[in-house]
C-alpha atoms as a PDB file:
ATOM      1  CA  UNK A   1      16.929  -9.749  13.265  1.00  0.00           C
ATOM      2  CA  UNK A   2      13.844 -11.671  14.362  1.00  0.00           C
ATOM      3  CA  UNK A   3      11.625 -10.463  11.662  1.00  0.00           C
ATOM      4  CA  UNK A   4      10.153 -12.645   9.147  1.00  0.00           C
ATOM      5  CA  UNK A   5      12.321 -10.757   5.934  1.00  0.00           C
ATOM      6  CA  UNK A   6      15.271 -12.262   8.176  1.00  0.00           C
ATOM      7  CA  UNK A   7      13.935 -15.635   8.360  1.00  0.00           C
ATOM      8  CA  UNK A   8      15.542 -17.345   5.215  1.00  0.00           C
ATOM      9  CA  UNK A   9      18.968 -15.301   6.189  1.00  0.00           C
ATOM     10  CA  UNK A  10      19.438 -16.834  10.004  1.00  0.00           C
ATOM     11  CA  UNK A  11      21.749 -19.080   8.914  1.00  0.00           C
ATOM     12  CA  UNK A  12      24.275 -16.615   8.064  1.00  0.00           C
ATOM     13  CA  UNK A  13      24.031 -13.555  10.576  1.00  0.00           C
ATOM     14  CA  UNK A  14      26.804 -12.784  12.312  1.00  0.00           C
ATOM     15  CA  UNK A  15      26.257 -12.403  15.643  1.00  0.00           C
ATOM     16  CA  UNK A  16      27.754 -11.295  19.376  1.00  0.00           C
ATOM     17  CA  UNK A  17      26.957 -12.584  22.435  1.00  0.00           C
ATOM     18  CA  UNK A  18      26.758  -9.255  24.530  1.00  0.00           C
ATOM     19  CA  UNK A  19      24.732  -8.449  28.045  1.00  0.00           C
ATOM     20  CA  UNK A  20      24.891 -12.224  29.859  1.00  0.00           C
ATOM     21  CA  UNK A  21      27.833 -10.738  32.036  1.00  0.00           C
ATOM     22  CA  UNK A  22      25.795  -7.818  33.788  1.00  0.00           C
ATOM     23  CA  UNK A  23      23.336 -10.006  33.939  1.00  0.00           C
ATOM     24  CA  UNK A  24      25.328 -13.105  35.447  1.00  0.00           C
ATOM     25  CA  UNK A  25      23.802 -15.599  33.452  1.00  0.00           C
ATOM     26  CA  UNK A  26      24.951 -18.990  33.065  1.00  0.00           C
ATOM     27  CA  UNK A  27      26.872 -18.647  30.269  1.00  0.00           C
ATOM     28  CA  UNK A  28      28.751 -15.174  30.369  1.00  0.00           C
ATOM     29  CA  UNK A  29      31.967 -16.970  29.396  1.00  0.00           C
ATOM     30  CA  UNK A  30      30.431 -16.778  26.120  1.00  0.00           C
ATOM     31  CA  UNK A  31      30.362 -12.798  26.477  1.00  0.00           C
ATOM     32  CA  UNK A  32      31.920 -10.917  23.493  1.00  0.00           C
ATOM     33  CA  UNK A  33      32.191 -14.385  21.431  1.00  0.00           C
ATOM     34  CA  UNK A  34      31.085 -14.186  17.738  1.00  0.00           C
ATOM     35  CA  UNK A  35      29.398 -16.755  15.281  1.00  0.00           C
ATOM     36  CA  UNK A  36      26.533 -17.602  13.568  1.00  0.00           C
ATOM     37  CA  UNK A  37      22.860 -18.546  14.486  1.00  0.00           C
ATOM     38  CA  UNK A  38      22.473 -22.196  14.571  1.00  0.00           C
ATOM     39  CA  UNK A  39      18.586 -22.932  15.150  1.00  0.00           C
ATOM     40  CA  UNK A  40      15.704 -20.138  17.015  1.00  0.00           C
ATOM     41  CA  UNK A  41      13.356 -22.277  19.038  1.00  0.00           C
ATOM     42  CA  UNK A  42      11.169 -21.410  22.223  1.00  0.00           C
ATOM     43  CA  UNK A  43      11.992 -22.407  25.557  1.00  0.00           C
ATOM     44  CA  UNK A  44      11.201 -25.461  27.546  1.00  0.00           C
ATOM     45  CA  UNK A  45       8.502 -23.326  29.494  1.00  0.00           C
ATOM     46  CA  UNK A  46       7.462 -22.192  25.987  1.00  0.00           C
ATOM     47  CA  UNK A  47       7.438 -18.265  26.794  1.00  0.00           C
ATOM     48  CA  UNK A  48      10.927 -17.069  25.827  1.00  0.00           C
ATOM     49  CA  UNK A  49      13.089 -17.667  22.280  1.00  0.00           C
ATOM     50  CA  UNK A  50      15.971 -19.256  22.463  1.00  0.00           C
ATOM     51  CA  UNK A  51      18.831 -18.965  20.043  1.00  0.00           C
ATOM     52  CA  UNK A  52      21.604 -21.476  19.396  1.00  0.00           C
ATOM     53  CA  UNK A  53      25.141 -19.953  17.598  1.00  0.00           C
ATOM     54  CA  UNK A  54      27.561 -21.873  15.999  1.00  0.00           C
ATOM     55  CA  UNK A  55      30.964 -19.833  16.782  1.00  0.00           C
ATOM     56  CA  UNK A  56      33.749 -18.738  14.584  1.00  0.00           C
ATOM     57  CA  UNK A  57      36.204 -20.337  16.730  1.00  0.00           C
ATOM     58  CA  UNK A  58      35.023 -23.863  16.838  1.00  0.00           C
ATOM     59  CA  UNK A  59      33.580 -23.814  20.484  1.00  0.00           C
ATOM     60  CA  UNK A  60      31.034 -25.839  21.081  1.00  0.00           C
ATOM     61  CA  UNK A  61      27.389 -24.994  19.904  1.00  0.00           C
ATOM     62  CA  UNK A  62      25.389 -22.893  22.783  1.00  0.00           C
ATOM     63  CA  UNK A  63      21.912 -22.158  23.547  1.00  0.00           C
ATOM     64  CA  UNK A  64      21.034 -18.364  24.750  1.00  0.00           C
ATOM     65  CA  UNK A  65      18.438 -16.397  25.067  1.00  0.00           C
ATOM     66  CA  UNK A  66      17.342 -14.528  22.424  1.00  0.00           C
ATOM     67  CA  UNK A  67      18.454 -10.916  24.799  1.00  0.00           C
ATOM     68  CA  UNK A  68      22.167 -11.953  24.384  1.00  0.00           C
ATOM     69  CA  UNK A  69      22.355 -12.702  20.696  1.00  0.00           C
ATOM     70  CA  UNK A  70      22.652  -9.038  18.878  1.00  0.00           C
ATOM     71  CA  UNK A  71      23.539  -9.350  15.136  1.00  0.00           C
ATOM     72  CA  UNK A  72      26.662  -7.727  14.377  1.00  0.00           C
ATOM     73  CA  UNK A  73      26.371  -4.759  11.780  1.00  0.00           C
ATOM     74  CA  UNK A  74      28.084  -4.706   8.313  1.00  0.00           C
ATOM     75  CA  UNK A  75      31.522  -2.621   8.257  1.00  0.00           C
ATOM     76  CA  UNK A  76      33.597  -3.376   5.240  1.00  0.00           C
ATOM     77  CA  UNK A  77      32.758  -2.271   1.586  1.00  0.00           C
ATOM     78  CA  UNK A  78      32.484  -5.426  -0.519  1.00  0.00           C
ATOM     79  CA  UNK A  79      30.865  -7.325   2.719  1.00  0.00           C
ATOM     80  CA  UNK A  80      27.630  -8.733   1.940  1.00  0.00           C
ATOM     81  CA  UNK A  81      24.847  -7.737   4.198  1.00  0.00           C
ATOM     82  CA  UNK A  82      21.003  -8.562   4.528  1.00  0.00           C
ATOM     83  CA  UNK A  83      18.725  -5.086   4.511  1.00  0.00           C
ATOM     84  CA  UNK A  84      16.500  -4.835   7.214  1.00  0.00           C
ATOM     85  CA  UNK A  85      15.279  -1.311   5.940  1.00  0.00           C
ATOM     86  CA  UNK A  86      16.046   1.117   3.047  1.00  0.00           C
ATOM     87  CA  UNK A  87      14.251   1.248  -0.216  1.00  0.00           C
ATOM     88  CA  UNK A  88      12.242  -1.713  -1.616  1.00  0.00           C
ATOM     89  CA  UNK A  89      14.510  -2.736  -4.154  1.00  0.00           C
ATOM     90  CA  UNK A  90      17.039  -3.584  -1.133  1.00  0.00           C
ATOM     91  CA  UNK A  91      14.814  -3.906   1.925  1.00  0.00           C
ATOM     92  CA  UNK A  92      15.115  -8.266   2.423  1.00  0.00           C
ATOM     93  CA  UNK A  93      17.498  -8.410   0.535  1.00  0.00           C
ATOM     94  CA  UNK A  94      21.117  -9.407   0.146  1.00  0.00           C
ATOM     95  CA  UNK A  95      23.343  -6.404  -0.826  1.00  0.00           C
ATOM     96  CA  UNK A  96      26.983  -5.755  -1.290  1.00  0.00           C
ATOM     97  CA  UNK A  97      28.137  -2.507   0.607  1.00  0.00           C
ATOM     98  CA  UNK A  98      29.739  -0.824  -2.229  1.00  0.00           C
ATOM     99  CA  UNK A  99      30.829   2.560  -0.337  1.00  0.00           C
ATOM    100  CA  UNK A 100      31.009   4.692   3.079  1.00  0.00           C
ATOM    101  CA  UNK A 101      31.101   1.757   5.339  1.00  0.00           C
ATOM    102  CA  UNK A 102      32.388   3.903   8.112  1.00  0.00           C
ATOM    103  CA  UNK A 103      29.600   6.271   7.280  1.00  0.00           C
ATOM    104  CA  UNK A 104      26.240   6.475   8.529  1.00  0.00           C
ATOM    105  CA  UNK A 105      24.248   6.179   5.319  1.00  0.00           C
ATOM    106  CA  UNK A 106      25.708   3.420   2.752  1.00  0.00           C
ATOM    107  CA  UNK A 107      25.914   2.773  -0.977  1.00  0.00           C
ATOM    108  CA  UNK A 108      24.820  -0.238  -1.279  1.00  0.00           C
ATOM    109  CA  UNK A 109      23.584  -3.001  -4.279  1.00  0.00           C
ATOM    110  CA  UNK A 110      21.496  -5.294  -4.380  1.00  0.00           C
ATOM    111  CA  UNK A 111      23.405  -8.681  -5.132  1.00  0.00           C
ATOM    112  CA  UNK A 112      23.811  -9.601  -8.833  1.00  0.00           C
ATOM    113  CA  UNK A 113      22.433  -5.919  -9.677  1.00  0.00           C
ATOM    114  CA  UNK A 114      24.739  -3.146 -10.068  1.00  0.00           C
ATOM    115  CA  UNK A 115      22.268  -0.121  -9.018  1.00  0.00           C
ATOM    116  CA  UNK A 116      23.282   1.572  -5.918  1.00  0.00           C
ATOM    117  CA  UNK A 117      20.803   2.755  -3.086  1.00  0.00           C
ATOM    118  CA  UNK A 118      21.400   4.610  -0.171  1.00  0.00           C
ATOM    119  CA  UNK A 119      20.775   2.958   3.282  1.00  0.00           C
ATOM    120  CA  UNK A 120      21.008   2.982   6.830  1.00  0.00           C
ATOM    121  CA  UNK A 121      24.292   1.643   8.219  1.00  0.00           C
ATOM    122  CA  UNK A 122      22.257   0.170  11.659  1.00  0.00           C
ATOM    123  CA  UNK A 123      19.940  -1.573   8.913  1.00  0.00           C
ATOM    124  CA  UNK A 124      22.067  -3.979   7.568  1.00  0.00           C
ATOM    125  CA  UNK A 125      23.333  -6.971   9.392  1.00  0.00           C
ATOM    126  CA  UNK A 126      26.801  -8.456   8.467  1.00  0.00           C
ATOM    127  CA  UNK A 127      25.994 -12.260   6.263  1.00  0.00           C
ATOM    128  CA  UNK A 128      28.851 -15.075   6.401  1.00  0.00           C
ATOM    129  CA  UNK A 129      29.967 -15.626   2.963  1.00  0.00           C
ATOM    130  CA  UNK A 130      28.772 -18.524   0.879  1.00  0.00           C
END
């Protein structure tokens, strides 16, 4: 999610706040909440990233470390989805899951383009529509 094909897509992956409970951090209220990522920035001691999310259910902007904040995978054929892997005509790009979302390997298409390649369901992170 942190790699630079993702870069122009942060501001739509969905994402989970998961692992700040076993780890009793500060904000493990937040655990299991989903939303989108606000702003990545590094921290005051400058060492660690540092992700803000916006959440889906209107609580208030939060800062996390970038170890709690996993993106949430694509599940639904007709979602769109950025690909993090899979054939160059997909991989960076936005794509439409077109079938076998419950599947390990996906049809999906590259948006605007109706060719359909095969990719890896754990490659393609779940976009907010636009």
């Amino acid at each position: 999610m942190f790699q630079p094909i993702a870069f122009s897509f942060l501001d739509r992956i969905k994402v989970k706040i998961t692992g700040a409970i076993e780890d009793n951090h500060k904000n493990k209220q937040f655990e299991g909440k989903k939303g989108i990522i606000d702003a990545i920035h590094s921290s005051h001691d400058g060492y660690k990233r540092e992700v803000a999310v916006v959440f889906d259910d209107g609580t208030p902007r939060e800062v996390f470390p970038k170890k709690y904040v996993k993106p949430i995978e694509a599940s639904r054929n007709g979602e769109e989805a950025l690909a993090m892997d899979g054939p160059g005509e997909v991989k960076g790009r936005v794509v439409l899951l077109r079938a076998n979302a419950e599947s390990i390997m996906v049809e999906v298409s590259p948006k605007g383009d109706p060719s359909v390649y095969e990719v890896t369901k754990t490659a393609l992170l779940a976009l907010k529509e636009v």
